[in-house]
C-alpha atoms as a PDB file:
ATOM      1  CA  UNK A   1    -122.960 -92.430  20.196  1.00  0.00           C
ATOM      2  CA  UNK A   2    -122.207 -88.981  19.235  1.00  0.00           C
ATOM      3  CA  UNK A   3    -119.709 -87.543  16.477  1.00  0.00           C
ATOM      4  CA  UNK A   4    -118.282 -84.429  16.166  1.00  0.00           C
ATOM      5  CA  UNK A   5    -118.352 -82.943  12.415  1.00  0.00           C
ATOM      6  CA  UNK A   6    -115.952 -80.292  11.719  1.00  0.00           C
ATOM      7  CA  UNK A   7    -116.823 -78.152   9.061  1.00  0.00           C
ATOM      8  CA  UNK A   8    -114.854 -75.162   7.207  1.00  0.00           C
ATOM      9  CA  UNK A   9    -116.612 -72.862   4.827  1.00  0.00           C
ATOM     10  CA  UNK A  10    -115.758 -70.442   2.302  1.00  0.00           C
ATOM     11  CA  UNK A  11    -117.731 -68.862  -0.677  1.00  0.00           C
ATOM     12  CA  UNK A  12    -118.888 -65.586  -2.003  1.00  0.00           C
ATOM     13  CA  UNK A  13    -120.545 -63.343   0.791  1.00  0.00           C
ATOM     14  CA  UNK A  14    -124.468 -63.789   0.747  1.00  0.00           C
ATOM     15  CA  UNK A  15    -127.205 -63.840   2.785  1.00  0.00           C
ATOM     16  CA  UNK A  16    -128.850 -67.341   3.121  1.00  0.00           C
ATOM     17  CA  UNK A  17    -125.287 -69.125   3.817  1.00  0.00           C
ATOM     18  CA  UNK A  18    -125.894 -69.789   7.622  1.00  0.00           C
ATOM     19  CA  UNK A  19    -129.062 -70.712   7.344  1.00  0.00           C
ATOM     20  CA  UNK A  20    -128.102 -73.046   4.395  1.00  0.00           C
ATOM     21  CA  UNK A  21    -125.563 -74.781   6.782  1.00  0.00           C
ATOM     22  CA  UNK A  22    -127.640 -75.045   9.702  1.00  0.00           C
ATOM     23  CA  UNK A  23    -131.041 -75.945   8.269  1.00  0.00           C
ATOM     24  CA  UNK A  24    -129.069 -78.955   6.115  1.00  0.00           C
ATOM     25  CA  UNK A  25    -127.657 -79.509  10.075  1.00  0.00           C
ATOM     26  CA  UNK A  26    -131.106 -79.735  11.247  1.00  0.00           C
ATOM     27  CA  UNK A  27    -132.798 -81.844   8.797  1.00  0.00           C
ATOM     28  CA  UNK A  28    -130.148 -84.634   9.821  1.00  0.00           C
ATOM     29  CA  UNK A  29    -130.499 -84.264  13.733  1.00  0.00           C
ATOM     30  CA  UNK A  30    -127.368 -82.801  14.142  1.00  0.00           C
ATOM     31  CA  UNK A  31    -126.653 -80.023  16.881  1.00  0.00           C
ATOM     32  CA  UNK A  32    -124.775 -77.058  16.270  1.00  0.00           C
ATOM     33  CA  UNK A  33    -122.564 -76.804  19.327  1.00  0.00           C
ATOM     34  CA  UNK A  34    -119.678 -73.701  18.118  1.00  0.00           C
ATOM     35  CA  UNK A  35    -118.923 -71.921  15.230  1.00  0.00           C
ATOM     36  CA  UNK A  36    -116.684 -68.973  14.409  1.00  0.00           C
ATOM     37  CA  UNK A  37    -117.842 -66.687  11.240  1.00  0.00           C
ATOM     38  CA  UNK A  38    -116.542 -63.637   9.312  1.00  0.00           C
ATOM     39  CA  UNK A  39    -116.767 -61.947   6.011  1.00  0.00           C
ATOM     40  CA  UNK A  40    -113.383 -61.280   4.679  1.00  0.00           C
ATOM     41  CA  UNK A  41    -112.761 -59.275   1.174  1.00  0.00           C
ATOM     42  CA  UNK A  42    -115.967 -60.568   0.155  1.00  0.00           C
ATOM     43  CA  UNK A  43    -116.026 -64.088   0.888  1.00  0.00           C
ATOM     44  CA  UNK A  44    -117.749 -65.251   3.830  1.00  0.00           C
ATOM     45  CA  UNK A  45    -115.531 -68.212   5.954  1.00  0.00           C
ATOM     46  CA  UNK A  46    -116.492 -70.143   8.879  1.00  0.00           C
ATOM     47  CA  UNK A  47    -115.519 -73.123  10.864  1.00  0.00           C
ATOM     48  CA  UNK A  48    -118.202 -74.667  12.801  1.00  0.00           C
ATOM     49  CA  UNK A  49    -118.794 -77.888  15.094  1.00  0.00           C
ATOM     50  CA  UNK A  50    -121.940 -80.000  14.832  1.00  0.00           C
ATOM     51  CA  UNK A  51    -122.443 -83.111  17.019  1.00  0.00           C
ATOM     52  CA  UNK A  52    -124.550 -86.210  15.348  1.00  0.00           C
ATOM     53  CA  UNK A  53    -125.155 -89.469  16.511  1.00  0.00           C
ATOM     54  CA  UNK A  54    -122.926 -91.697  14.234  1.00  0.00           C
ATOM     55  CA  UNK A  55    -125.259 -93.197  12.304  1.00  0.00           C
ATOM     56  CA  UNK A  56    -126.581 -90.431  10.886  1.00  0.00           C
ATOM     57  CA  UNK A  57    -123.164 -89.163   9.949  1.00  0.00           C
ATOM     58  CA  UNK A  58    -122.322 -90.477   6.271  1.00  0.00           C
ATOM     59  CA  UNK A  59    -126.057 -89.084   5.176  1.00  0.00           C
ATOM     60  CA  UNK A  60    -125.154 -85.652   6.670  1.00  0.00           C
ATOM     61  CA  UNK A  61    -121.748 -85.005   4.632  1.00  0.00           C
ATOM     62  CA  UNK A  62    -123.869 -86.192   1.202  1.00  0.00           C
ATOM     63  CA  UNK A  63    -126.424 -83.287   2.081  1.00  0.00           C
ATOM     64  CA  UNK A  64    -123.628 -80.849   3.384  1.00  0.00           C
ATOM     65  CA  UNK A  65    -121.887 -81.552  -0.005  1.00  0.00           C
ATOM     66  CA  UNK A  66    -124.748 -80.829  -1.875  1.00  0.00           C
ATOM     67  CA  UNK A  67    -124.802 -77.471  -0.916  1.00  0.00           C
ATOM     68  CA  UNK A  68    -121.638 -76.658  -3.221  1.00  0.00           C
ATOM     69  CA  UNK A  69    -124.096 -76.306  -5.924  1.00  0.00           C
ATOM     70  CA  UNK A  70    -124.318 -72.813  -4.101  1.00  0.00           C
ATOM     71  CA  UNK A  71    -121.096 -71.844  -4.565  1.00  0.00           C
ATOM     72  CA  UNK A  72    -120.250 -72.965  -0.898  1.00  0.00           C
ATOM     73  CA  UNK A  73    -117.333 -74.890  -1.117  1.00  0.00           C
ATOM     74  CA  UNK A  74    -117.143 -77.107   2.473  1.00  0.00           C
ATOM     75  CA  UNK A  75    -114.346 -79.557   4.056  1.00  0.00           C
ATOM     76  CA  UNK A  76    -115.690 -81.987   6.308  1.00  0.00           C
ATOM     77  CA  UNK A  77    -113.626 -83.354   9.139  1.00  0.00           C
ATOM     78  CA  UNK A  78    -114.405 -85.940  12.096  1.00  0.00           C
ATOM     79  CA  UNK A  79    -113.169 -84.839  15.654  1.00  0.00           C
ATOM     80  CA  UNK A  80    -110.971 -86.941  16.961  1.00  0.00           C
ATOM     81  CA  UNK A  81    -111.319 -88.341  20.492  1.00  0.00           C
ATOM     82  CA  UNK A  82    -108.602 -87.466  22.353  1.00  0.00           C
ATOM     83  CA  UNK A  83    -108.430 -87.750  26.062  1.00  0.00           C
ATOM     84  CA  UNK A  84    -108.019 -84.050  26.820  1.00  0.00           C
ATOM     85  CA  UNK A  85    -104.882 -83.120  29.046  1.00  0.00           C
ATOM     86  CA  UNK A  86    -105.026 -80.331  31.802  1.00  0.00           C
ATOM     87  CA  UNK A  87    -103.735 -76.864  31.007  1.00  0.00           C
ATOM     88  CA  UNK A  88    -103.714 -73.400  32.221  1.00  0.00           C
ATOM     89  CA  UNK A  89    -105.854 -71.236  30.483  1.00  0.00           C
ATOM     90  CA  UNK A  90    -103.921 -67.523  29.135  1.00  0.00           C
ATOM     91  CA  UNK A  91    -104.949 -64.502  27.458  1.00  0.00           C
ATOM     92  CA  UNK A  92    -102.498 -62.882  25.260  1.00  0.00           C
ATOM     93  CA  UNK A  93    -103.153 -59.404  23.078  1.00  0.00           C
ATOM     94  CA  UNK A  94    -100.749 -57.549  21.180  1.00  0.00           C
ATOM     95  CA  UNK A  95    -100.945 -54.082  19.254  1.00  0.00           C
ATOM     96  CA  UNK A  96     -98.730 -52.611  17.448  1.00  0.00           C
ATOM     97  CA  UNK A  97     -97.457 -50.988  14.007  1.00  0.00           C
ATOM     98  CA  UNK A  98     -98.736 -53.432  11.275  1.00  0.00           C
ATOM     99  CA  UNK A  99     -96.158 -55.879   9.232  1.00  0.00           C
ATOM    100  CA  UNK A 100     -95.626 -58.816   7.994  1.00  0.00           C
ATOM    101  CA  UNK A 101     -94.522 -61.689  10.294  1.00  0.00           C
ATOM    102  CA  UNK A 102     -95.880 -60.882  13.334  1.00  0.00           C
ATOM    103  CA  UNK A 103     -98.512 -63.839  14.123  1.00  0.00           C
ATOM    104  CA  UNK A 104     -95.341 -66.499  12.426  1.00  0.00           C
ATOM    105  CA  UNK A 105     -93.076 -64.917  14.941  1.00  0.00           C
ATOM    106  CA  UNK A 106     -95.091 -64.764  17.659  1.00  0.00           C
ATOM    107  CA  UNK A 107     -96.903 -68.480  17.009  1.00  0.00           C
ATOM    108  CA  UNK A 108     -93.149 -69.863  16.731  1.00  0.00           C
ATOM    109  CA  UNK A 109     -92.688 -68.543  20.001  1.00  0.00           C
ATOM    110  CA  UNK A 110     -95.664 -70.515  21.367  1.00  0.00           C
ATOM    111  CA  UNK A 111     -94.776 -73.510  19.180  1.00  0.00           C
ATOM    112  CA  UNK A 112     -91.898 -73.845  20.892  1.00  0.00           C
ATOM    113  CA  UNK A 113     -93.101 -74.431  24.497  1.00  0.00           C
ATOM    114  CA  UNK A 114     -95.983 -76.708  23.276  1.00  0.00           C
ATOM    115  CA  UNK A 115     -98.823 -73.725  23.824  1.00  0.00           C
ATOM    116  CA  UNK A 116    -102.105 -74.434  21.312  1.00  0.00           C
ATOM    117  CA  UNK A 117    -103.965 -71.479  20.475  1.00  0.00           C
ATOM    118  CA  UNK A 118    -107.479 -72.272  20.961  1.00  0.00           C
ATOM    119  CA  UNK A 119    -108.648 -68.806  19.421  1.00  0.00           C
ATOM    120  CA  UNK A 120    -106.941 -66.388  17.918  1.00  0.00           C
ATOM    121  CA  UNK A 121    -108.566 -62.940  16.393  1.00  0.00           C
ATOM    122  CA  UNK A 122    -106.647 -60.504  14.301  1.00  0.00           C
ATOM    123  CA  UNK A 123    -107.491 -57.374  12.637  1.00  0.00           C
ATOM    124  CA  UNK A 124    -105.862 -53.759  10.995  1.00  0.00           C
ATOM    125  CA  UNK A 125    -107.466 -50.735  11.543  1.00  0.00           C
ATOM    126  CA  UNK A 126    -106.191 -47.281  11.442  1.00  0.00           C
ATOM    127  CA  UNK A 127    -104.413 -45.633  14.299  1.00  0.00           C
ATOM    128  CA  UNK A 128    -106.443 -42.556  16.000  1.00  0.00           C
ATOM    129  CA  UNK A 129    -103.778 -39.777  15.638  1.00  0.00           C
ATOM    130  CA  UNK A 130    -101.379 -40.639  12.686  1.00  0.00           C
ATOM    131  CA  UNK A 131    -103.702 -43.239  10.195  1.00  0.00           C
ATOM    132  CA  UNK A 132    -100.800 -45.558  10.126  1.00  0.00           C
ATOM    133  CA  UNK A 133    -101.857 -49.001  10.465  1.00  0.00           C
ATOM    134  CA  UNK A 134    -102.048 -50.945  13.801  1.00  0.00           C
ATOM    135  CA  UNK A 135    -102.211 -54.683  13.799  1.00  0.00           C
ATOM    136  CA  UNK A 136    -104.209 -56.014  16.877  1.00  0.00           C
ATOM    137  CA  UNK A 137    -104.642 -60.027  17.989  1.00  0.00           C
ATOM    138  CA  UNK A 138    -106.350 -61.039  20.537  1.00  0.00           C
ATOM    139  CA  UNK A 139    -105.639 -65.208  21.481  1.00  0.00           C
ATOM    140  CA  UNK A 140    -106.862 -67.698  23.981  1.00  0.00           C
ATOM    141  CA  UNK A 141    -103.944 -69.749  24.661  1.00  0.00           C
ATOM    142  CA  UNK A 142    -104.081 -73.361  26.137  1.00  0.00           C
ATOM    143  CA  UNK A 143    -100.557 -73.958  27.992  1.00  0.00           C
ATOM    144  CA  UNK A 144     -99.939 -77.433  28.597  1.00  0.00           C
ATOM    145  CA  UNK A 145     -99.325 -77.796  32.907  1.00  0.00           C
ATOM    146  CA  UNK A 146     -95.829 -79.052  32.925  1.00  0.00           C
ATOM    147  CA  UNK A 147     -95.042 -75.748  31.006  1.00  0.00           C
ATOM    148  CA  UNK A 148     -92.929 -72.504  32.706  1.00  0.00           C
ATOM    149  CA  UNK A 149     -95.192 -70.090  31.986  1.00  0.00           C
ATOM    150  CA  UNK A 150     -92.683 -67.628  33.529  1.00  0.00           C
ATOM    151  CA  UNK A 151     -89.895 -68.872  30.456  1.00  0.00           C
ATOM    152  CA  UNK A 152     -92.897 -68.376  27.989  1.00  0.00           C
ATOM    153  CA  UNK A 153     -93.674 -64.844  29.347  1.00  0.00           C
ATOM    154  CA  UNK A 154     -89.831 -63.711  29.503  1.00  0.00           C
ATOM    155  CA  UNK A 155     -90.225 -65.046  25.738  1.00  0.00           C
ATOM    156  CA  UNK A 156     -92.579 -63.175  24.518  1.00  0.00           C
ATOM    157  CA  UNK A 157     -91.656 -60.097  25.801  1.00  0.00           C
ATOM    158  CA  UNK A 158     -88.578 -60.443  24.559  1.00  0.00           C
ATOM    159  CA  UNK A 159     -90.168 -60.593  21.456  1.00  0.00           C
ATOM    160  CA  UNK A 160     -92.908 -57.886  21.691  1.00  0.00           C
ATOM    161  CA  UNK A 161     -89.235 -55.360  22.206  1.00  0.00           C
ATOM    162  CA  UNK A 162     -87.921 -56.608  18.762  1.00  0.00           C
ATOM    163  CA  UNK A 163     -91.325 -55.931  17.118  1.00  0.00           C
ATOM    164  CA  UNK A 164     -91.909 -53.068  18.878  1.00  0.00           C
ATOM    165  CA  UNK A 165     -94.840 -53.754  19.914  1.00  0.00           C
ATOM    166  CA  UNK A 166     -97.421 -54.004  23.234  1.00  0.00           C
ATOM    167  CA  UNK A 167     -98.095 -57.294  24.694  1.00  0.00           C
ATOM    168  CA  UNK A 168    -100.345 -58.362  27.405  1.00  0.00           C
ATOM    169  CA  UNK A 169     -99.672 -61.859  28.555  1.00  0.00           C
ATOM    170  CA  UNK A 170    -102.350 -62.845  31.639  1.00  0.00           C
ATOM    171  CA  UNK A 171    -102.982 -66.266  33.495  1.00  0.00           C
ATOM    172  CA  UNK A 172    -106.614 -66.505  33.131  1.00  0.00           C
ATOM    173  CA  UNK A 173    -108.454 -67.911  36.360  1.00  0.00           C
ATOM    174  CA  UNK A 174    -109.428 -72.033  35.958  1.00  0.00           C
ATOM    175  CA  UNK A 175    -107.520 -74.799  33.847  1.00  0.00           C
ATOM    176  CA  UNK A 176    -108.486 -75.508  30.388  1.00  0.00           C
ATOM    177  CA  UNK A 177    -108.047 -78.614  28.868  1.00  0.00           C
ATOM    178  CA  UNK A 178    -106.743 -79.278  25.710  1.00  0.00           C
ATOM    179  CA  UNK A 179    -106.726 -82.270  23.062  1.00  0.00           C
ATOM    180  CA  UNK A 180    -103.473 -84.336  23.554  1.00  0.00           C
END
């Protein structure tokens, strides 16, 4: 039977790390099924997903905790089974002038109606015409069926005014399912 292995990473940026992770992932017959990556003020982080049949499992973590010897420092979770419930699948992205509080007041906003954010990708750059700076997200949002999207909407729109910012809200075609 298979296991899912959730692992977070963070260490000082260098090249070798991936291939660190996945060849210690390899070695142990597990499969790397999803993984999200970025170097951020000189660290690298990652999360990433490996699937390995369970009694392989306790032999992997020892090997993936040797690798903090390299100055990677890893967490190690097991997935949890969950029977997944039905939900419809939403894009949301937002731009506007950059400060603080805008993914707590906009995640307390989803929080609220039960909406998981299965991705969520945020950056600042510098506007075009002034060089102020413009915070951008960009989420994949999981709402659960039983949900008014139409309350959620009216919501966040409500709060993109008070921010003063742009929001795009869209129903995105097919259900999702997410963990219950």
């Amino acid at each position: 039977m298979n296991t899912s292995l959730i692992l977070t990473l963070i260490g000082p940026d260098r090249p070798g790390l991936v291939n660190a992770v996945s060849m210690c992932a390899s070695q142990h017959g597990a499969n790397w099924m999803e993984s999200r990556m970025a170097h951020l003020a000189g660290q690298f982080a990652g999360v990433v997903r490996l699937e390995i049949d369970a009694a392989r499992l306790e032999q992997l973590e020892t090997a993936l905790r040797a690798l903090e010897r390299e100055g990677l420092r890893i967490a190690v979770a097991r997935g949890a089974a969950a029977a997944p419930a039905a939900a419809r699948r939403v894009a949301l992205e937002l731009v506007g002038h950059d400060r603080p509080g805008i993914v707590r007041d906009i995640s307390a906003v989803l929080a609220r109606y039960g909406v998981s954010i299965e991705a969520l990708d945020t950056e600042c750059e510098s506007a075009s015409m002034s060089g102020e700076s413009l915070f951008r997200a960009r989420a994949e949002l999981a709402v659960p069926a039983t949900t008014d999207l139409a309350r959620v909407r009216a919501d966040l729109e409500a709060l993109a005014n008070e921010l003063m910012v742009d929001l795009d809200f869209a129903d995105v075609q097919g259900p999702a399912v997410i963990a219950a």
